[in-house]
C-alpha atoms as a PDB file:
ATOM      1  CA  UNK A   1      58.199  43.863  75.986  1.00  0.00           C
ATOM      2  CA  UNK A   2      60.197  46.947  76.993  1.00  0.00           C
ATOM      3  CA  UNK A   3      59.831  48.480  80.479  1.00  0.00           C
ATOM      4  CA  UNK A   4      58.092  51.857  81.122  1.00  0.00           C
ATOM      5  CA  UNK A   5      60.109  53.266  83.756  1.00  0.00           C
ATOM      6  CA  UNK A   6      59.449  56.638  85.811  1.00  0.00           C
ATOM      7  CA  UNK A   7      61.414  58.589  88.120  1.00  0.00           C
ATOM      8  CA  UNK A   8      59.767  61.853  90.051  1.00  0.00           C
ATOM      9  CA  UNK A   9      60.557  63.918  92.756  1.00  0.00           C
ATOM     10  CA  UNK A  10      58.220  63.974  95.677  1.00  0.00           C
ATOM     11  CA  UNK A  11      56.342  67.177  97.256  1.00  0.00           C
ATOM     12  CA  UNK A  12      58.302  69.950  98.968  1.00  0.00           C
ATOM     13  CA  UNK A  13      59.267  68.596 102.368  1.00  0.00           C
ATOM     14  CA  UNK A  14      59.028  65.044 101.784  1.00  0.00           C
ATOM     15  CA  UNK A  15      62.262  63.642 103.317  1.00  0.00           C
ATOM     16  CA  UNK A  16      61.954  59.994 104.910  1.00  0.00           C
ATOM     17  CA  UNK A  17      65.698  60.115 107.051  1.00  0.00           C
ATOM     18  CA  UNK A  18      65.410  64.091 107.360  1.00  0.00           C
ATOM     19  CA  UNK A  19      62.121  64.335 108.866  1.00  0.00           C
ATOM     20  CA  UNK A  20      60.316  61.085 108.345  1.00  0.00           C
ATOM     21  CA  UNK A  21      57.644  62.388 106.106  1.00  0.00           C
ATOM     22  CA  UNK A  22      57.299  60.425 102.915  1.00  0.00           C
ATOM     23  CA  UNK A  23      53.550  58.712 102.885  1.00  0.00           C
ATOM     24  CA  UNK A  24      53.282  58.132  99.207  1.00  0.00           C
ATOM     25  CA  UNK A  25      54.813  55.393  98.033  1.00  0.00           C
ATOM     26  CA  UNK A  26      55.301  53.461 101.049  1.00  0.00           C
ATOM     27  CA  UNK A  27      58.791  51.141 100.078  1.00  0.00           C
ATOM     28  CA  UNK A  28      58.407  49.038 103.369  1.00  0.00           C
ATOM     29  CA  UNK A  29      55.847  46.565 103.908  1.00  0.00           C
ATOM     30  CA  UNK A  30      53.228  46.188 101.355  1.00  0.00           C
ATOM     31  CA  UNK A  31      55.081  48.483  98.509  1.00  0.00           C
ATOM     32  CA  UNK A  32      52.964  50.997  97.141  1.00  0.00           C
ATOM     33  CA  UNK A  33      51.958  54.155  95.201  1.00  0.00           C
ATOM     34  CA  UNK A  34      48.699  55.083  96.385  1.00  0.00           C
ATOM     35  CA  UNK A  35      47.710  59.367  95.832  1.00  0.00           C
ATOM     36  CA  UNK A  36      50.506  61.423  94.486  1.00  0.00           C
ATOM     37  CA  UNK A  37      51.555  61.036  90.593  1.00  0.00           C
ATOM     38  CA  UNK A  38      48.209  60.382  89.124  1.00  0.00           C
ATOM     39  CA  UNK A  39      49.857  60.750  86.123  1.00  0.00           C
ATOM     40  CA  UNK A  40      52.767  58.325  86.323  1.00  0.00           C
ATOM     41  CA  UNK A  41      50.158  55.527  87.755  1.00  0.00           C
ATOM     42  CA  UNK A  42      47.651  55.539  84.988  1.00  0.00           C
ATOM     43  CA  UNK A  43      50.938  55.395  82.230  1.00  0.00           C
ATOM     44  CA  UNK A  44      52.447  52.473  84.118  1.00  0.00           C
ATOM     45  CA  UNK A  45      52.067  48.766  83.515  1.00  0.00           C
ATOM     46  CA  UNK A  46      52.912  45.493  85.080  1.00  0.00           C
ATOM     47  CA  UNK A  47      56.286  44.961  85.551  1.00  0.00           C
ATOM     48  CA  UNK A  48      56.987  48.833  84.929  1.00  0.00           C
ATOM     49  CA  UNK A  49      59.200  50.214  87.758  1.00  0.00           C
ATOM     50  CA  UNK A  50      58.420  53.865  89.302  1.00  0.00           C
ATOM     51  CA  UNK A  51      61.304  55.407  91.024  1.00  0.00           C
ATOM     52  CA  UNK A  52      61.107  58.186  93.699  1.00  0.00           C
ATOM     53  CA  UNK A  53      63.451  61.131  95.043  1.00  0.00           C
ATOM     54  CA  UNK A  54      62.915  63.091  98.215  1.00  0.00           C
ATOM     55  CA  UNK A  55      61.174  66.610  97.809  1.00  0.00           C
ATOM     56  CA  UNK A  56      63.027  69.586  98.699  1.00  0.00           C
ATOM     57  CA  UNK A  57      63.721  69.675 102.669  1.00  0.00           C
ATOM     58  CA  UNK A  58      65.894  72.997 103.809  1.00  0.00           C
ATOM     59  CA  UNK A  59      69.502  72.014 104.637  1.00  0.00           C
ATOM     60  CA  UNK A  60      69.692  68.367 102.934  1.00  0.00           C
ATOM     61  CA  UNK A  61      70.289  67.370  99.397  1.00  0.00           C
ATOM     62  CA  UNK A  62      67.569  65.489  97.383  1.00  0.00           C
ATOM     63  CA  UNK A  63      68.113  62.046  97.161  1.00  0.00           C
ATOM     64  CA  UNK A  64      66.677  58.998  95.165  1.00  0.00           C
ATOM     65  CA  UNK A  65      64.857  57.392  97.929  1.00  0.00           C
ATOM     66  CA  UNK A  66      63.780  54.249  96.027  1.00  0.00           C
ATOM     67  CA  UNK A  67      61.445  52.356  93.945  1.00  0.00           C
ATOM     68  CA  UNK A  68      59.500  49.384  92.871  1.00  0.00           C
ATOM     69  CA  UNK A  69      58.306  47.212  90.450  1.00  0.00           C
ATOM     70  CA  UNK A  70      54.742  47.669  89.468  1.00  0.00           C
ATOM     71  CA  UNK A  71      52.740  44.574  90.823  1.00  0.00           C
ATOM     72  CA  UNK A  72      49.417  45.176  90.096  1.00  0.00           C
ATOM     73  CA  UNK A  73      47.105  48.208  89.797  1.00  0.00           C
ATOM     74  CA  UNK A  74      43.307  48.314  91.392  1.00  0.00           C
ATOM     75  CA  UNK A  75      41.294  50.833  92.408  1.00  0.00           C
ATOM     76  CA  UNK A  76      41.497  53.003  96.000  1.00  0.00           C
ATOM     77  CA  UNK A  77      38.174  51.146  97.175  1.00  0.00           C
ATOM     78  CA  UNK A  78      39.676  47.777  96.541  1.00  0.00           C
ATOM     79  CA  UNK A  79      43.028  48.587  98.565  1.00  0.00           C
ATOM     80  CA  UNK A  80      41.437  50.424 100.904  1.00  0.00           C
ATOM     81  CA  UNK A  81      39.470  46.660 101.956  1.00  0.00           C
ATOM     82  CA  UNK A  82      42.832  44.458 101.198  1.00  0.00           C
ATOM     83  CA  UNK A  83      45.405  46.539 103.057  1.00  0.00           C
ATOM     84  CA  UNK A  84      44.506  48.277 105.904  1.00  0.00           C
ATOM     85  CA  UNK A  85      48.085  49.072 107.124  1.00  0.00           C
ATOM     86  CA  UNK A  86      47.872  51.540 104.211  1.00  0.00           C
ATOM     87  CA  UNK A  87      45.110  53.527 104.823  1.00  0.00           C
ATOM     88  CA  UNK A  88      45.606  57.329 106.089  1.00  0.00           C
ATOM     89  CA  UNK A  89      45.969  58.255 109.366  1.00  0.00           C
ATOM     90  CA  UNK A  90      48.353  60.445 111.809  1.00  0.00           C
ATOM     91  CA  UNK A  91      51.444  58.253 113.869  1.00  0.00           C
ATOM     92  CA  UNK A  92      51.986  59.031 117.479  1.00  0.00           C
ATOM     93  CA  UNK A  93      54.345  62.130 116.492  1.00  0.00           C
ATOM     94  CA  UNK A  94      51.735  63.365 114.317  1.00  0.00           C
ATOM     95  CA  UNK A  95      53.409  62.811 111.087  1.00  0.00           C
ATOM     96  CA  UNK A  96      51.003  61.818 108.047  1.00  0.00           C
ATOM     97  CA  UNK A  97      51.323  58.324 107.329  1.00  0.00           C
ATOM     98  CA  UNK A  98      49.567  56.027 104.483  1.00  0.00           C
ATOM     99  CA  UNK A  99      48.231  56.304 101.252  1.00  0.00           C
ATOM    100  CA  UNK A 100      45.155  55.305 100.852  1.00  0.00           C
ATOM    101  CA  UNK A 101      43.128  58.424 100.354  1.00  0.00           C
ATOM    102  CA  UNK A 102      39.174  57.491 101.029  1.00  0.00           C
ATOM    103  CA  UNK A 103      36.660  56.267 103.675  1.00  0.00           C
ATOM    104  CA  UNK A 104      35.463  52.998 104.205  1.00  0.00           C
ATOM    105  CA  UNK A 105      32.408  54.184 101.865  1.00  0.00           C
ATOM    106  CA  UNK A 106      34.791  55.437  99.179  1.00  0.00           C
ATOM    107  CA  UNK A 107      34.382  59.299 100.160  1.00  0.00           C
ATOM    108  CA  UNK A 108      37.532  61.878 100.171  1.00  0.00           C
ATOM    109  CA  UNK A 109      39.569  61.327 103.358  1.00  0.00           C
ATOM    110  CA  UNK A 110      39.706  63.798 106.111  1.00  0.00           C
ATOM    111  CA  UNK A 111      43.182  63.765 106.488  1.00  0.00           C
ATOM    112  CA  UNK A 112      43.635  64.381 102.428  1.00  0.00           C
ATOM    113  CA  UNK A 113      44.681  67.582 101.808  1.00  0.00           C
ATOM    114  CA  UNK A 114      44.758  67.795  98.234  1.00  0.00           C
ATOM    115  CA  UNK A 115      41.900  69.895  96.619  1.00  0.00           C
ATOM    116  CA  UNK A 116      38.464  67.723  95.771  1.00  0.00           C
ATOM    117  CA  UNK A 117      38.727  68.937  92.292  1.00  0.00           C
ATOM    118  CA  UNK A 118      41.849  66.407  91.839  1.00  0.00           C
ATOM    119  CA  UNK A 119      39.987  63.297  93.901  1.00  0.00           C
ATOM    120  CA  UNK A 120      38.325  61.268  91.020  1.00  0.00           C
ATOM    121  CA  UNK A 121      42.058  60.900  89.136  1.00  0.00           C
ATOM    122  CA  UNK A 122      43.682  60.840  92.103  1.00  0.00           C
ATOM    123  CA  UNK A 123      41.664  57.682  93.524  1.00  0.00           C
ATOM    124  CA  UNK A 124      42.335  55.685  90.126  1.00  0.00           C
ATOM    125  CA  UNK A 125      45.510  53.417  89.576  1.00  0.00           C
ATOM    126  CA  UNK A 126      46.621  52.550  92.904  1.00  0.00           C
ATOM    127  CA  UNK A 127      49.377  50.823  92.688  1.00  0.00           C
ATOM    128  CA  UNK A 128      50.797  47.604  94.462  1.00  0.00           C
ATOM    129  CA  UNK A 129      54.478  46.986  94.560  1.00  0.00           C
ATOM    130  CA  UNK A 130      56.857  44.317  94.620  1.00  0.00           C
ATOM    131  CA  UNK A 131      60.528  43.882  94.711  1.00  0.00           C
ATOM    132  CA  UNK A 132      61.551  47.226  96.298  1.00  0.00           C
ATOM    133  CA  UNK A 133      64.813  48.859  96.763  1.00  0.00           C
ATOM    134  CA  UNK A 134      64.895  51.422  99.297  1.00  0.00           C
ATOM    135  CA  UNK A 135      67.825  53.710 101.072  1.00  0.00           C
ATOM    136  CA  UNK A 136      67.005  53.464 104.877  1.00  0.00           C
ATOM    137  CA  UNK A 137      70.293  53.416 106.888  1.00  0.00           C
ATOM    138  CA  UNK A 138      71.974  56.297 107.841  1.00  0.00           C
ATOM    139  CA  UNK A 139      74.566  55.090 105.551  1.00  0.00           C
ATOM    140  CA  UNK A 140      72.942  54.537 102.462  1.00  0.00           C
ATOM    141  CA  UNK A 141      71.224  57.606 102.779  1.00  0.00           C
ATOM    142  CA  UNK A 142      74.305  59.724 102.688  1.00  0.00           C
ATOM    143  CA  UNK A 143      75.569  57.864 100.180  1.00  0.00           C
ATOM    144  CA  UNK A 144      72.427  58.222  98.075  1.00  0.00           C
ATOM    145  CA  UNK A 145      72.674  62.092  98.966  1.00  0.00           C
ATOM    146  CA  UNK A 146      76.410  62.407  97.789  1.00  0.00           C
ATOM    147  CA  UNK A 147      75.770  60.692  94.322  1.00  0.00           C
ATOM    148  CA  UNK A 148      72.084  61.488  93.601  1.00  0.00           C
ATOM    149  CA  UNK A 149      73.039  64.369  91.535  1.00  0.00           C
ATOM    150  CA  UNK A 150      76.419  62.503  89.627  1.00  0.00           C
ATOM    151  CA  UNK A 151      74.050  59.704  88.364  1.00  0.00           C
ATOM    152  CA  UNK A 152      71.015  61.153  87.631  1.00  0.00           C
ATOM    153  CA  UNK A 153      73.044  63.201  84.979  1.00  0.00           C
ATOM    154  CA  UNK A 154      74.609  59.654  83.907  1.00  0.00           C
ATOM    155  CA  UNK A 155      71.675  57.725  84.003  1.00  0.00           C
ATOM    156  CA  UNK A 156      69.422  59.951  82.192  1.00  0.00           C
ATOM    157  CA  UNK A 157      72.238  61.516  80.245  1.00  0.00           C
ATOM    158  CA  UNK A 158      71.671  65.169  81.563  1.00  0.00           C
ATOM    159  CA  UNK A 159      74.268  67.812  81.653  1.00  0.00           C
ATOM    160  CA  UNK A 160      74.505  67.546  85.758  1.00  0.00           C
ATOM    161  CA  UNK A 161      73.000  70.311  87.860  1.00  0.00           C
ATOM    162  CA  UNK A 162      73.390  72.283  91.022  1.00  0.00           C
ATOM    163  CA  UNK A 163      69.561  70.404  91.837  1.00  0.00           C
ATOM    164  CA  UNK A 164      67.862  67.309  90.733  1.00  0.00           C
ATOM    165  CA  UNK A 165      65.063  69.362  89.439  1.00  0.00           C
ATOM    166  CA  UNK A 166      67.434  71.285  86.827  1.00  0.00           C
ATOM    167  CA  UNK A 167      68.644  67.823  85.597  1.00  0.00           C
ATOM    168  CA  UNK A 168      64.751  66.300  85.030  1.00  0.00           C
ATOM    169  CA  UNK A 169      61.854  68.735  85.796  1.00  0.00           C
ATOM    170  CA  UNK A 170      59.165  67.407  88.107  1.00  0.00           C
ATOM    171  CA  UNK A 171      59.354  63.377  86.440  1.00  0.00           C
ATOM    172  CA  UNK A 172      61.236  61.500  83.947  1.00  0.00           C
ATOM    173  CA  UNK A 173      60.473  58.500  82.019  1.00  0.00           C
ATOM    174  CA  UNK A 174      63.353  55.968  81.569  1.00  0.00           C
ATOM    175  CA  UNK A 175      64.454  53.101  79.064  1.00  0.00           C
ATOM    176  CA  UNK A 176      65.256  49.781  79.785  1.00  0.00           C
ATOM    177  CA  UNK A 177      69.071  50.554  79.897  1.00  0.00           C
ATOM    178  CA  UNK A 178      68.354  53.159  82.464  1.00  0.00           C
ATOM    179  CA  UNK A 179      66.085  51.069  84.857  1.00  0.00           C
ATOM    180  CA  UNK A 180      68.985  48.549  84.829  1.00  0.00           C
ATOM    181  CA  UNK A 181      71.311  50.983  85.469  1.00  0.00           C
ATOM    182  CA  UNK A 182      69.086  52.279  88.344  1.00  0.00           C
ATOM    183  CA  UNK A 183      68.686  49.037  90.423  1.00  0.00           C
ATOM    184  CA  UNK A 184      72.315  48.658  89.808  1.00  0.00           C
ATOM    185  CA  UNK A 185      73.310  51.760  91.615  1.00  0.00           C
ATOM    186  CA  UNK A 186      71.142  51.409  94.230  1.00  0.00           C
ATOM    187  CA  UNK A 187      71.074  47.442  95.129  1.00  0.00           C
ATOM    188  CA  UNK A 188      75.088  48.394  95.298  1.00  0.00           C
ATOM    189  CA  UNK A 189      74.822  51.241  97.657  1.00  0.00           C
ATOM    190  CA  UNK A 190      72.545  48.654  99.834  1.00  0.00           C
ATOM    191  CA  UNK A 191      75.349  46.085  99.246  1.00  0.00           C
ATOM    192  CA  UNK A 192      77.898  48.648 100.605  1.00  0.00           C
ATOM    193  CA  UNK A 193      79.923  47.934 103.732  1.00  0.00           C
END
């Protein structure tokens, strides 16, 4: 069966080496996409792969951050009691961290700052990830910024632009080929000396 693959860029600011703010999806530990890209989550199935690029951050160039395999998909309440090191809450430098969006009782977070009109899709289709690729070193991540832009246009066979949104919009659904071709670039920028 083919693969469904997305690739989206996150919200404005969301830059995990630049600033260390990029809750949702979480590539380390247990992989997952928990709030943002309602959209992408209910289209995806098992074995899918969803694919993520750093929002807009003043002074550094978007980058394709990562992505993952789609595991399994439940529903907010259900991660919220099976992985607790996911579940919203501020770090020590007061940086948003998580992504798992409700209370014990299944009510709207405090810390969620998305509009309540959005909650009820947003809390559907959490997904749980597996076999993750993620740029982390300073190394890989300025590699991943100098090329973002060169293989997007390959990979998705885009005239290449001066930003990754001219190249794809907001998301971008991709084919089997292009998955492949995906992993490939990254696991080799991992693989890098």
């Amino acid at each position: 069966m083919p693969v469904k693959s997305y690739i989206y860029i996150s919200g404005q600011g969301a830059d995990p080496q630049a600033n260390g703010r990029l809750n949702d999806p979480i590539l380390r530990g247990t992989t997952s996409l928990g709030a943002c890209m309602p959209n992408i989550r209910r289209l995806v199935s098992r074995g899918d792969y969803i694919f993520v690029i750093s929002g807009k951050t003043r002074g550094v160039q978007q980058y394709v951050v990562g992505g993952f395999e789609v595991a399994e998909k439940i529903d907010t309440l259900a991660a919220y009691q099976r992985f607790p090191e996911n579940r919203l809450r501020l770090n020590d430098d007061g940086i948003l961290e998580g992504n798992i969006i409700v209370n014990e009782d299944g009510s709207k977070h405090p810390l969620d700052g998305h509009k309540m009109a959005t909650f009820d899709s947003r809390v559907q289709n959490w997904i749980l990830g597996a076999n993750s690729v993620a740029l982390e070193s300073e190394r890989e991540v300025e590699l991943g910024r100098m090329q973002t832009l060169d293989k997007l246009a390959s990979i998705l066979n885009k005239p290449k632009g001066n930003r990754v949104i001219d190249m794809m919009g907001r998301w971008a659904k991709m084919n089997d080929a292009q998955t492949n071709e995906m992993l490939a670039w990254l696991r080799g920028i991992k693989a890098a000396p």
